[in-house]
C-alpha atoms as a PDB file:
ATOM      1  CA  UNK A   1     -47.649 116.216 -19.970  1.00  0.00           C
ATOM      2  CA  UNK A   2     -51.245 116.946 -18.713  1.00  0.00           C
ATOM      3  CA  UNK A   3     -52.999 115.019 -16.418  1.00  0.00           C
ATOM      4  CA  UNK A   4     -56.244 114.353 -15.011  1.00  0.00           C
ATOM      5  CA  UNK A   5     -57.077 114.372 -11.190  1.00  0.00           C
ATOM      6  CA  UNK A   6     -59.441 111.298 -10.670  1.00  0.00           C
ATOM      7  CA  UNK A   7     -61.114 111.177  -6.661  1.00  0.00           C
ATOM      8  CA  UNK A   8     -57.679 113.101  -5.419  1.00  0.00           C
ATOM      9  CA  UNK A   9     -55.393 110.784  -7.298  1.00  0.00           C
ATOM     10  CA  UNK A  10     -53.258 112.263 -10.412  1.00  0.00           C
ATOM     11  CA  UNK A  11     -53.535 110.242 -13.715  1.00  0.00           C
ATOM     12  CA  UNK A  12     -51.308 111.276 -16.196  1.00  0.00           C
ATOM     13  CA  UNK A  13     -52.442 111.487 -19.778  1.00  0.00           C
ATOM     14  CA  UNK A  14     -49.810 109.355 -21.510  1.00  0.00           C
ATOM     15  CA  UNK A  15     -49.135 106.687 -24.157  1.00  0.00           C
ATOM     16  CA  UNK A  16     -46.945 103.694 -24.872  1.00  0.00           C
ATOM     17  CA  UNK A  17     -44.227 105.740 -26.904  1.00  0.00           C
ATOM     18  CA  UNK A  18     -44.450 108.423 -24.444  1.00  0.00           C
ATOM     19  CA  UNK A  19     -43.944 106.505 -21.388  1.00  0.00           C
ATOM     20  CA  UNK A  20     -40.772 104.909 -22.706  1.00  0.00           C
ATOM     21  CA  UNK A  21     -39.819 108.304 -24.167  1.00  0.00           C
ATOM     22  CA  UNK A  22     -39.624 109.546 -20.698  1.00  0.00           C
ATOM     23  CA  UNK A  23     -37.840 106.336 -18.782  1.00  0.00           C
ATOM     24  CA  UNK A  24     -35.152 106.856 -21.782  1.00  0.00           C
ATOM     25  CA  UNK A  25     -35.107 110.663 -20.477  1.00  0.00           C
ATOM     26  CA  UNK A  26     -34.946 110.032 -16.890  1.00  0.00           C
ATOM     27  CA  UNK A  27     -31.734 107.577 -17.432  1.00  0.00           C
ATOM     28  CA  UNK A  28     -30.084 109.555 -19.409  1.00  0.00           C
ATOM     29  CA  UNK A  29     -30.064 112.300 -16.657  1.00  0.00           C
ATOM     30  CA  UNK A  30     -29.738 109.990 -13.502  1.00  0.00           C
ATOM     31  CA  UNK A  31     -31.714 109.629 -10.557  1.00  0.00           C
ATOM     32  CA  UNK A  32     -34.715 107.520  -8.874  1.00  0.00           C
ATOM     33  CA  UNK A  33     -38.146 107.731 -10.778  1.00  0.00           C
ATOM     34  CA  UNK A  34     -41.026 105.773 -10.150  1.00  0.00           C
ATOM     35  CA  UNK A  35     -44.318 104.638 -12.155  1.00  0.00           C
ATOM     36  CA  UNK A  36     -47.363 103.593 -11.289  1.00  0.00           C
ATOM     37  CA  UNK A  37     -50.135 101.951 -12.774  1.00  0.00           C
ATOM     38  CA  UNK A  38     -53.355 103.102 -11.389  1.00  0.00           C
ATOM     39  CA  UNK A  39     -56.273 101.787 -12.116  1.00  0.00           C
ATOM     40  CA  UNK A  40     -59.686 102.543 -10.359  1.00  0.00           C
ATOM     41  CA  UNK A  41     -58.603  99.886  -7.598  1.00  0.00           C
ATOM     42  CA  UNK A  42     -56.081 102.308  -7.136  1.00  0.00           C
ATOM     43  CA  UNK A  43     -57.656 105.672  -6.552  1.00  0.00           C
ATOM     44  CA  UNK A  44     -60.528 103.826  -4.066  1.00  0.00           C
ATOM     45  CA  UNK A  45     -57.635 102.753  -1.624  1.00  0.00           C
ATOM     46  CA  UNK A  46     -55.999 105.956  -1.699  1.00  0.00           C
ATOM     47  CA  UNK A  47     -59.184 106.878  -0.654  1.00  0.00           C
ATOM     48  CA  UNK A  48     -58.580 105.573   3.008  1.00  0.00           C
ATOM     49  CA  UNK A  49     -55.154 105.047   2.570  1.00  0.00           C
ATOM     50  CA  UNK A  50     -52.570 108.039   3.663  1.00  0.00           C
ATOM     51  CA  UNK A  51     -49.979 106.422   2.481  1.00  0.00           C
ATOM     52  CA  UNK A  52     -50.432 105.007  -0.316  1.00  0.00           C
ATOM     53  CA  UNK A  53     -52.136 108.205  -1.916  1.00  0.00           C
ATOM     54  CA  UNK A  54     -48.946 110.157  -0.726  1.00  0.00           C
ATOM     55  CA  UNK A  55     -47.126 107.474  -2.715  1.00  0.00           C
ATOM     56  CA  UNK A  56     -49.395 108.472  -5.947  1.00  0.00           C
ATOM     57  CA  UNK A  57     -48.984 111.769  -5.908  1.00  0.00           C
ATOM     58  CA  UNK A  58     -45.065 111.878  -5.846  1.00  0.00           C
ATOM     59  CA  UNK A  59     -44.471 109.441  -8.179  1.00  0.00           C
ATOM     60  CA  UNK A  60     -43.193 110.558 -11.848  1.00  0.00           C
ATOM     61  CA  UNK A  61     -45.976 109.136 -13.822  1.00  0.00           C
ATOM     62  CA  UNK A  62     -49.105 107.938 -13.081  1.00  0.00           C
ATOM     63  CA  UNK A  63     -50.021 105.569 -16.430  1.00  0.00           C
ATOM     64  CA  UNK A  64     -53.997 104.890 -16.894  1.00  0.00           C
ATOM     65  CA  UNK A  65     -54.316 101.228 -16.437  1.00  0.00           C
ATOM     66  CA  UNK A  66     -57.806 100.349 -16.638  1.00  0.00           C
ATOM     67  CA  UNK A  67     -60.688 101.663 -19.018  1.00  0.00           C
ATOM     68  CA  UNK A  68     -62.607 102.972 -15.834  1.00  0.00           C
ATOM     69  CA  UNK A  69     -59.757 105.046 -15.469  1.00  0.00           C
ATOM     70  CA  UNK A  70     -60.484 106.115 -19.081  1.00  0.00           C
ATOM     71  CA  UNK A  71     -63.913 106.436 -18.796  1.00  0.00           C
ATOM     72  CA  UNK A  72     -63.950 108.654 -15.544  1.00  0.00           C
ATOM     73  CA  UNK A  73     -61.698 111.122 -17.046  1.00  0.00           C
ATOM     74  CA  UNK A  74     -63.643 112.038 -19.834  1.00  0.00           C
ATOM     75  CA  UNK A  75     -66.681 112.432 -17.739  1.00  0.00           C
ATOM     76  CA  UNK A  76     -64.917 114.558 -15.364  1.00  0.00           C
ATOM     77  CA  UNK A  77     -63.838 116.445 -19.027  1.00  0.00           C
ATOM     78  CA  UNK A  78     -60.332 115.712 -19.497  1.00  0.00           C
ATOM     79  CA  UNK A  79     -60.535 112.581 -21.997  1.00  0.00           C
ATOM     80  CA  UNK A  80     -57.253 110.487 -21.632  1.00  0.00           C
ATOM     81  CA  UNK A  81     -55.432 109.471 -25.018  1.00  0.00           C
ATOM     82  CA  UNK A  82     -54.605 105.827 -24.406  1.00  0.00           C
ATOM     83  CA  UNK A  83     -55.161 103.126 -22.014  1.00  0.00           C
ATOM     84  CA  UNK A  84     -51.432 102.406 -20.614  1.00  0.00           C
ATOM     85  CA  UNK A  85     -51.690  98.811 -19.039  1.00  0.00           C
ATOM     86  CA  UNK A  86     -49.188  97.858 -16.719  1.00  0.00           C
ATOM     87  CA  UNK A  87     -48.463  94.179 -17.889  1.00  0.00           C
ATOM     88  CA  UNK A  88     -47.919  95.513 -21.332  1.00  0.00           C
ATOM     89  CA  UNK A  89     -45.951  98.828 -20.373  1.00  0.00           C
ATOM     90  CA  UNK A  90     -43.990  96.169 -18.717  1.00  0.00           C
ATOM     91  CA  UNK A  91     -43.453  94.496 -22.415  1.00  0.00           C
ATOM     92  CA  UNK A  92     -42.572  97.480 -23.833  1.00  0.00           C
ATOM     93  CA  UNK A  93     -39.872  98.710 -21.462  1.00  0.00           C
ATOM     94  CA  UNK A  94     -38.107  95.473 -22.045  1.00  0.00           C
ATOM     95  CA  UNK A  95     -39.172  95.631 -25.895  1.00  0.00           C
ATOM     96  CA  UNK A  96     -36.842  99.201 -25.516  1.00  0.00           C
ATOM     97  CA  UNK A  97     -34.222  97.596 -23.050  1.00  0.00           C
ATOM     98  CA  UNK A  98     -33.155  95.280 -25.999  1.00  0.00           C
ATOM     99  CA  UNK A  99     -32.462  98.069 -27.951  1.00  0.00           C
ATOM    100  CA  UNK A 100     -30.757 100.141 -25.881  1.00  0.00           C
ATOM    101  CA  UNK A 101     -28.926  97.011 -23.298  1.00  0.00           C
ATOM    102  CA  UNK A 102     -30.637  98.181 -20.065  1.00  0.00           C
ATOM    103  CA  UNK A 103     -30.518  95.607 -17.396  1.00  0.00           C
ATOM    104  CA  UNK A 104     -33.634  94.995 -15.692  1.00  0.00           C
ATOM    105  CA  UNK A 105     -34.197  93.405 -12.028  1.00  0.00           C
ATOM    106  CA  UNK A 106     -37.429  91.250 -11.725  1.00  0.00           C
ATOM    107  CA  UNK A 107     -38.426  91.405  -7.900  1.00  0.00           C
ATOM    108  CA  UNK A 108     -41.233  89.633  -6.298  1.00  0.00           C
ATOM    109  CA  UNK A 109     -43.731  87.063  -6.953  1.00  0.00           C
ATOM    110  CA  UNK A 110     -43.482  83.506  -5.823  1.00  0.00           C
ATOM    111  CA  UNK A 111     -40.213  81.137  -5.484  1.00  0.00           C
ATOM    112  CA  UNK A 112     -39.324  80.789  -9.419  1.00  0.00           C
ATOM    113  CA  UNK A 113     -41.506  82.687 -10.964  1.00  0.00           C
ATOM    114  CA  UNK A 114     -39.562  85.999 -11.466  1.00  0.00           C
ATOM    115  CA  UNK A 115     -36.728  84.008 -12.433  1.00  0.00           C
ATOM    116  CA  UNK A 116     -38.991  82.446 -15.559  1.00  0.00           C
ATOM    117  CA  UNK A 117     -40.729  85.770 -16.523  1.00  0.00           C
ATOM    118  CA  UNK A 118     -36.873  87.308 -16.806  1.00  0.00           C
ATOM    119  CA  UNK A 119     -35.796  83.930 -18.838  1.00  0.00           C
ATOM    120  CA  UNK A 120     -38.819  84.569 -20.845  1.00  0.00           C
ATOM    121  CA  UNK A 121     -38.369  88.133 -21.453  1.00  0.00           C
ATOM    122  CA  UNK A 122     -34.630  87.920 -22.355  1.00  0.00           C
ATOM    123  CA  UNK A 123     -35.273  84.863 -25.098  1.00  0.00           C
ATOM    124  CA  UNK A 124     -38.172  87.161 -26.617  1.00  0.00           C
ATOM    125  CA  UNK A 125     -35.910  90.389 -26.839  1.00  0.00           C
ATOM    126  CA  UNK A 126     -32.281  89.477 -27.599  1.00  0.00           C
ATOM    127  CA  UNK A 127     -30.443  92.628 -26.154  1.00  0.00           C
ATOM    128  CA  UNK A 128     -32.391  92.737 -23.106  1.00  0.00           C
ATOM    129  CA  UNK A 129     -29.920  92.222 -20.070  1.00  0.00           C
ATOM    130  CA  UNK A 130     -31.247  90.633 -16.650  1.00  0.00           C
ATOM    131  CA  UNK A 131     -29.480  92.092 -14.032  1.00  0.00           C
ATOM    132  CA  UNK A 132     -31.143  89.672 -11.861  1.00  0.00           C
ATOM    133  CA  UNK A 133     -34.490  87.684 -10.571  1.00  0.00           C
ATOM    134  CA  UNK A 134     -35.439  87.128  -6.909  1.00  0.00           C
ATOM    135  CA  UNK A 135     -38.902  86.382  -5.375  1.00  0.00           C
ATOM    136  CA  UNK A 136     -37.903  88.246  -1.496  1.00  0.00           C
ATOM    137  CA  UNK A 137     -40.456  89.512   0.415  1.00  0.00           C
ATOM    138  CA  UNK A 138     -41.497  93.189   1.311  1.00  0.00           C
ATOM    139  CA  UNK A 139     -41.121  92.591   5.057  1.00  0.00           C
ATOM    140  CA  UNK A 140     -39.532  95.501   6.524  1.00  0.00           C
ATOM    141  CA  UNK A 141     -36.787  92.823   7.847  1.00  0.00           C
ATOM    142  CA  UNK A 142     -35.726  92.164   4.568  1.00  0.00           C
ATOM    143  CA  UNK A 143     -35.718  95.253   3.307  1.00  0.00           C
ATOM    144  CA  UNK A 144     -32.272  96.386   3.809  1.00  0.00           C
ATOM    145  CA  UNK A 145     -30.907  93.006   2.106  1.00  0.00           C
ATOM    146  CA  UNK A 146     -33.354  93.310  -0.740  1.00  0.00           C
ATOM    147  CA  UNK A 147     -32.175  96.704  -1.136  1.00  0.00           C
ATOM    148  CA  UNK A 148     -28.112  95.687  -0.992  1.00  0.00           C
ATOM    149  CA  UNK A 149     -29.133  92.271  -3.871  1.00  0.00           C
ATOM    150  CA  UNK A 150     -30.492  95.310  -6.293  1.00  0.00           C
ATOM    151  CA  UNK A 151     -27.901  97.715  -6.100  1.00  0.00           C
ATOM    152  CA  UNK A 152     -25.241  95.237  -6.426  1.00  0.00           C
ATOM    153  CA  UNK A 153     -26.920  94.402  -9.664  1.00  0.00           C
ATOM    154  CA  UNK A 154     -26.659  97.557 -10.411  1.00  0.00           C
ATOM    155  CA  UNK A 155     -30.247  97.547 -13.251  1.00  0.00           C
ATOM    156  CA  UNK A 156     -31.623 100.755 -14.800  1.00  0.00           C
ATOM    157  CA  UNK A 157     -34.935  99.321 -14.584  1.00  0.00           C
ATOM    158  CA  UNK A 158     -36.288  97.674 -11.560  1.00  0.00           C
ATOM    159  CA  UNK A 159     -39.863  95.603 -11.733  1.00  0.00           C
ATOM    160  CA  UNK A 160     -41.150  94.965  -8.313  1.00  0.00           C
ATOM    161  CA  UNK A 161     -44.213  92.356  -8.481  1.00  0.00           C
ATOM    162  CA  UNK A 162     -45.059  92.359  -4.819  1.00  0.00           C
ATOM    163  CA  UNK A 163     -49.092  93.340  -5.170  1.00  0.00           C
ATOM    164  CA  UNK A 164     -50.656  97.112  -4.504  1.00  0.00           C
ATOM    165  CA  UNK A 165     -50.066  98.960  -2.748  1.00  0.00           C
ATOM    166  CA  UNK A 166     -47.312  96.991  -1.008  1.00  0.00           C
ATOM    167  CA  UNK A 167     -44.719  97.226  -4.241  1.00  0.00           C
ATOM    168  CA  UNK A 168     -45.599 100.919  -5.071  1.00  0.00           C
ATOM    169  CA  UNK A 169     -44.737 101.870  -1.006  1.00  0.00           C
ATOM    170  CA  UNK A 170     -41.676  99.682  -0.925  1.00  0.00           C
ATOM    171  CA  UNK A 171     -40.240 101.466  -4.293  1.00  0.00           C
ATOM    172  CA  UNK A 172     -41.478 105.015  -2.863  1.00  0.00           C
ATOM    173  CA  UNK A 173     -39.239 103.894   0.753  1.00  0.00           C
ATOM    174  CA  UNK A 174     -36.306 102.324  -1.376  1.00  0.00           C
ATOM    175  CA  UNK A 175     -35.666 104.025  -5.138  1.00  0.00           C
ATOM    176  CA  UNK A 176     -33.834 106.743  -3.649  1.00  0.00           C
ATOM    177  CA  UNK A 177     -31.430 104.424  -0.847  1.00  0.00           C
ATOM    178  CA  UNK A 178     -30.440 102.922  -4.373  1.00  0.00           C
ATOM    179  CA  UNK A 179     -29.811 106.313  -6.714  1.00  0.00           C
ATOM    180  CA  UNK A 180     -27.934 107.457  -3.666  1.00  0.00           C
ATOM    181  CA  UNK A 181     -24.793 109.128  -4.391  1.00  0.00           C
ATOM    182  CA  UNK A 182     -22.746 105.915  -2.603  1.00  0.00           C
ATOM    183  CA  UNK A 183     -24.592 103.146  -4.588  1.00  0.00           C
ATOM    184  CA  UNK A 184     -24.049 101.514  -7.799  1.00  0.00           C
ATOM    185  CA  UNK A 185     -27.364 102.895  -9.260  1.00  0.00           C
ATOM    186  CA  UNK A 186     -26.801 105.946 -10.914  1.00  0.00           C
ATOM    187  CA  UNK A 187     -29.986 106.054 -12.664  1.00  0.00           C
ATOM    188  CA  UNK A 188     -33.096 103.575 -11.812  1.00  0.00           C
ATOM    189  CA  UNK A 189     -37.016 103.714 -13.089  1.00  0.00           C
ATOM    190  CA  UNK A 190     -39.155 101.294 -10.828  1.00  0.00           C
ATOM    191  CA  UNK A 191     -42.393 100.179 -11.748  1.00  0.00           C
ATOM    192  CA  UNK A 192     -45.088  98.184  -9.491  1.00  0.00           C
ATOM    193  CA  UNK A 193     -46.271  95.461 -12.113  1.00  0.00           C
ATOM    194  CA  UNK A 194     -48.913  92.819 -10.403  1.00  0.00           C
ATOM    195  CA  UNK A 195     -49.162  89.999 -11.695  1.00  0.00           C
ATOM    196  CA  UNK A 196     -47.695  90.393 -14.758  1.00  0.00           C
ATOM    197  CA  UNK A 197     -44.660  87.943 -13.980  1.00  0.00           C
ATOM    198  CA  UNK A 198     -47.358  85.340 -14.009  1.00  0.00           C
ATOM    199  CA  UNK A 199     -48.984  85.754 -16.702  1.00  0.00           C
ATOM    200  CA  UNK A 200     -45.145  86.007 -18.489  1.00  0.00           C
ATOM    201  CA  UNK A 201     -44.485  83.080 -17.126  1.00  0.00           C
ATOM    202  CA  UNK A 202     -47.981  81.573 -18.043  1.00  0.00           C
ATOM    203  CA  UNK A 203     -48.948  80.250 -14.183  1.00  0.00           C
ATOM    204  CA  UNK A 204     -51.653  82.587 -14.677  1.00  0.00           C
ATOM    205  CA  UNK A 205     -53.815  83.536 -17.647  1.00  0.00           C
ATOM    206  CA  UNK A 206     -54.670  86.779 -18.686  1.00  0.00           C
ATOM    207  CA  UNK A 207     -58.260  87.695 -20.920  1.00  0.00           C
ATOM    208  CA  UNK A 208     -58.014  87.336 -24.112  1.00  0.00           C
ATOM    209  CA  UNK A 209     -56.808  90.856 -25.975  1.00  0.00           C
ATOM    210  CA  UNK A 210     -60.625  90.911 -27.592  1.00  0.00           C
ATOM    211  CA  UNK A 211     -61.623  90.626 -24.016  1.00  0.00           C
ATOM    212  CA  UNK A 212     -59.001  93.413 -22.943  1.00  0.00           C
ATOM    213  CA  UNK A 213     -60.054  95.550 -25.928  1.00  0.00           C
ATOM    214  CA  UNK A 214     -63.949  95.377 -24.681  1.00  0.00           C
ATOM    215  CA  UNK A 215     -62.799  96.572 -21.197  1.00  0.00           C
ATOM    216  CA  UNK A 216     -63.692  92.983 -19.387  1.00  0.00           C
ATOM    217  CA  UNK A 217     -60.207  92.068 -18.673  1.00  0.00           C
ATOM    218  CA  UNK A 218     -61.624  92.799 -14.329  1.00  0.00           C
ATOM    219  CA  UNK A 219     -64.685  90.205 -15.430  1.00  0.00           C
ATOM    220  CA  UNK A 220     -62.232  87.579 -16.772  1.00  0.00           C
ATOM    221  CA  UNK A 221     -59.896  87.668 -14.036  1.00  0.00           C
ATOM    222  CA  UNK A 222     -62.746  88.031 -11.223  1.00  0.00           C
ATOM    223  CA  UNK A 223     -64.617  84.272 -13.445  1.00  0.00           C
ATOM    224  CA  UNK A 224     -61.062  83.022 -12.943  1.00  0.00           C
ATOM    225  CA  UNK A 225     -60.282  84.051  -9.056  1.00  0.00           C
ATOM    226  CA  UNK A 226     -63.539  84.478  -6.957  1.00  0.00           C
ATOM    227  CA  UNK A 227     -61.608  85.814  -4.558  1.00  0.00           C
ATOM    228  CA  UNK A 228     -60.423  89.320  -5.933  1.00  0.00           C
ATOM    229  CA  UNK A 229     -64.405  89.880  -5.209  1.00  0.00           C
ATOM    230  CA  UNK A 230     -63.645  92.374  -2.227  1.00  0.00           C
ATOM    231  CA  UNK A 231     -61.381  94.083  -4.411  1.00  0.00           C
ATOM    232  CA  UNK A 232     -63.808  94.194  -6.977  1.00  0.00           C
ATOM    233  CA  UNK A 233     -66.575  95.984  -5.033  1.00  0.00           C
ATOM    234  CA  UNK A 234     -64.404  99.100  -5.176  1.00  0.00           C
ATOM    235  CA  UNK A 235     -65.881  99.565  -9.199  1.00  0.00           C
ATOM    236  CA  UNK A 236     -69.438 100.337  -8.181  1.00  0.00           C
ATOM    237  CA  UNK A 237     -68.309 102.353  -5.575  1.00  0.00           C
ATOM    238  CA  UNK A 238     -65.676 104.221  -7.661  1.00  0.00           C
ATOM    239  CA  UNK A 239     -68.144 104.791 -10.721  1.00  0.00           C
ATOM    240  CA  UNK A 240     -70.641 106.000  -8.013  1.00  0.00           C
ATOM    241  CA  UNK A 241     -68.182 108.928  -7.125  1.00  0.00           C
ATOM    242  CA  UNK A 242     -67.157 109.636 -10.373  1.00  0.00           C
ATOM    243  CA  UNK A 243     -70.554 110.420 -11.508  1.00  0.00           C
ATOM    244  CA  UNK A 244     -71.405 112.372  -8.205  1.00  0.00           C
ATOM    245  CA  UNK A 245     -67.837 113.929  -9.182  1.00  0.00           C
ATOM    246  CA  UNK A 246     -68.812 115.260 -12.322  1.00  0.00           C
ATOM    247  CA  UNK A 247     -71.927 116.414 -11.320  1.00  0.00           C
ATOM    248  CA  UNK A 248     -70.739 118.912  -8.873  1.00  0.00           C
ATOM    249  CA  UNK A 249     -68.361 119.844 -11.935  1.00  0.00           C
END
């Protein structure tokens, strides 16, 4: 698979089939993989964030969620096939987990909600197991009982909904403690998903897919929450060095 390097940060030129074409790989061979969904939010913290951009550039795959992910790799000259969104890569991994029985762990969000998004998810695709649902915390303190509840579950696919970059360096520290040859996780994919419980379980709403198709789904949500405004001012800032980016190129 090719990819593009966007500002230091690997984005992986992918689609929807693909993606689950490789999670049904990686399963079939065992092991701990890990996804991420990076967006230009993304690749602007990584900027002044060690961590995190370590986290991004081991991962497996890097999808391209966001069209100013798209539209920064074809300036820099390596056009991307298809935006990958998160939320709906999320759909589509439990869209193949009906077909194939996976069971799938929904971590994170608030008290309830991950339990609702999993009810949700399981009523829309019969087949579909949940292995289990549990809001937790990514405190290091509860890290080592967060880690025991999943592997005693024992899912192939673990969604972690704890906000970036917090749930993409929590799977990074704890994917392999629960492929490990002593635990009862032979072979996990774990994916960072947002919000995307909410908006299964409808506390929050997402754009319109006209909306998502124009590339205003970040104008919709910012209307609806003022306050992702900081997060927000990393677009200008990110275009900015794209362009300077390509320039030099």
């Amino acid at each position: 698979m090719s990819s593009v390097n966007i500002l230091g940060v690997r984005v992986d030129d992918c689609t929807f089939a693909s993606a689950v074409e490789m999670v049904e790989a990686w399963l079939a061979q065992g092991g701990a993989y890990q996804i991420a969904s990076v967006n230009p939010e993304f690749i602007m913290r990584a900027q002044n964030d060690e961590t995190f951009a370590r986290v991004l550039a081991n991962t497996n795959l890097n999808v391209p969620d966001g069209v100013g992910a798209l539209w920064a790799a074809k300036l820099l000259g390596k056009p991307l096939t298809q935006r990958v969104g998160g939320a709906d890569l999320t759909i589509e991994l439990c869209r193949a987990a009906s077909a194939h029985g996976w069971r799938i762990f929904f971590l994170g969000a608030r008290d309830g909600i991950a339990e609702r998004a999993a009810a949700l998810l399981a009523a829309r695709f019969p087949g579909m197991q949940v292995a289990g649902a549990y809001a937790g915390s990514p405190r290091p303190e509860e890290e080592d009982d967060l880690v025991a509840r999943v592997a005693q579950a024992r899912p192939q696919l673990l969604f972690v909904a704890y906000g970036a970059p917090g749930q993409d360096v929590w799977l990074a520290r704890n994917l392999p403690r629960l492929a490990s040859s002593h635990s009862a996780c032979p072979a996990i994919v774990g994916m960072g998903v947002g919000g995307t419980f909410d908006f299964v379980a409808g506390t929050q709403k997402r754009a319109p897919l006209w909306v998502q198709n124009a590339g205003f789904e970040w104008l919709y949500r910012l209307i609806r929450e003022p306050g992702r405004i900081r997060r927000q001012m990393a677009l200008p800032r990110f275009a900015a060095r794209v362009m300077l980016e390509s320039l030099r190129k």
